[in-house]
Protein backbone atom coordinates (compact mmCIF):
# COMPACT_ATOMS: atom_id res chain seq x y z
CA UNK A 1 14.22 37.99 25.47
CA UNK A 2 15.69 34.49 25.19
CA UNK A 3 17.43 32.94 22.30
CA UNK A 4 16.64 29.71 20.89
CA UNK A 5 18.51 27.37 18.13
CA UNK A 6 16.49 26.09 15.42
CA UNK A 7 16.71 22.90 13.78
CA UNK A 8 14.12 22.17 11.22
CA UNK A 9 14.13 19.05 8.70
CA UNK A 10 11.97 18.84 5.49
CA UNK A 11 11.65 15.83 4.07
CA UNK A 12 8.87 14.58 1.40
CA UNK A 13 5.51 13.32 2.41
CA UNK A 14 4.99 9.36 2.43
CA UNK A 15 3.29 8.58 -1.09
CA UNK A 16 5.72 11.33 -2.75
CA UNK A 17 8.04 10.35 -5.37
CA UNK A 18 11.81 10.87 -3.95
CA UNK A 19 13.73 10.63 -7.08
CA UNK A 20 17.01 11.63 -4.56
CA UNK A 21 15.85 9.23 -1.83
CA UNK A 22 16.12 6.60 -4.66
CA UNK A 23 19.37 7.41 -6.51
CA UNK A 24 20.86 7.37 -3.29
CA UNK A 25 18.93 4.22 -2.21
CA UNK A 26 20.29 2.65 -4.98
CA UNK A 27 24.20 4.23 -4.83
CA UNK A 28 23.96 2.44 -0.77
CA UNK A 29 23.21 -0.98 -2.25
CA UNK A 30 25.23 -1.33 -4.96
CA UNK A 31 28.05 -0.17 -2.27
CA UNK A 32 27.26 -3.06 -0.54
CA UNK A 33 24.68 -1.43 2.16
CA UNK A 34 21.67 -3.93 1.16
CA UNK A 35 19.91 -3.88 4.37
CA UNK A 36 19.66 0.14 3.68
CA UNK A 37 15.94 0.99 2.05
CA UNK A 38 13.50 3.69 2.00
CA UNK A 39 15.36 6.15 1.83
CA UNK A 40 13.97 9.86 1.86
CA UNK A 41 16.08 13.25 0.92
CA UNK A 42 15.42 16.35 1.99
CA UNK A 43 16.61 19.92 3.74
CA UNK A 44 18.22 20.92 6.54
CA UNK A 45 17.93 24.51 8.13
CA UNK A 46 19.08 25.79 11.34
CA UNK A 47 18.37 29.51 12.92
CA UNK A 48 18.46 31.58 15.79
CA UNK A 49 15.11 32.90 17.19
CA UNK A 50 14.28 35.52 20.20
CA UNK A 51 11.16 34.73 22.05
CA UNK A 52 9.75 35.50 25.84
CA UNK A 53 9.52 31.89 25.77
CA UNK A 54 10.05 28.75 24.54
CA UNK A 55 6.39 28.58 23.28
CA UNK A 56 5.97 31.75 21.63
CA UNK A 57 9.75 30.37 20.09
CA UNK A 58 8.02 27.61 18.99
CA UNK A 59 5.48 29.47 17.48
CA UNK A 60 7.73 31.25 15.77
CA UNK A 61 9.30 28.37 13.97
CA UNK A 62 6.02 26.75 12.65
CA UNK A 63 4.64 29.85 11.35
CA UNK A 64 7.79 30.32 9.85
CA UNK A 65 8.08 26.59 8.34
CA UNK A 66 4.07 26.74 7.38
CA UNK A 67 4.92 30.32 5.54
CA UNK A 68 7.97 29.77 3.35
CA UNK A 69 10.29 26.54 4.43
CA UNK A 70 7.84 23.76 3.64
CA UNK A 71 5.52 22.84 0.48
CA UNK A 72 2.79 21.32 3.15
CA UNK A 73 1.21 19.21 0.09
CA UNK A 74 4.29 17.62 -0.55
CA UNK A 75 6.42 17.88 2.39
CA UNK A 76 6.16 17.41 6.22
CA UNK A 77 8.58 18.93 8.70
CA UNK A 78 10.04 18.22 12.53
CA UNK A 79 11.87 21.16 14.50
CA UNK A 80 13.89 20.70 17.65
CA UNK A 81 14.47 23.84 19.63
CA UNK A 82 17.52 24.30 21.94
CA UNK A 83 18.07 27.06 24.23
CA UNK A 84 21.13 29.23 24.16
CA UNK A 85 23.24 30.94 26.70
């Protein structure tokens, strides 16, 4: 078995009101960071997974994301896997 690192963001869907994408829109400009806009909040989450492979790891972290880490009608993810020594 290998082990891979996980690094999965959730962030909200285009179209989705971001009430903390725009409080901290607005926080950047009014600190002087006008050119900063669209600005979307959302979550973080690293893990470890064992897998034969780097598919089946891969595998492993959408069915995970699809199951309990991301509300697919309002939120889209990415995940980056890295494998460790």
């Amino acid at each position: 078995m290998s082990r891979y690192k996980a690094e999965v963001t959730v962030i909200p869907k285009d179209g989705v009101l971001d009430i903390q994408g725009k409080a901290v829109e607005r926080t950047l400009v009014s600190n002087g960071y006008e050119s900063v806009g669209e600005v979307r909040v959302g979550r973080f989450i690293r893990f470890v997974v064992e897998a034969g492979d780097e598919s089946s790891a891969s595998d492993i972290v959408r069915a995970a994301a699809d199951d309990l880490l991301v509300n697919d009608l309002v939120e889209s993810c990415t995940f980056i896997l890295e494998p460790l020594p």
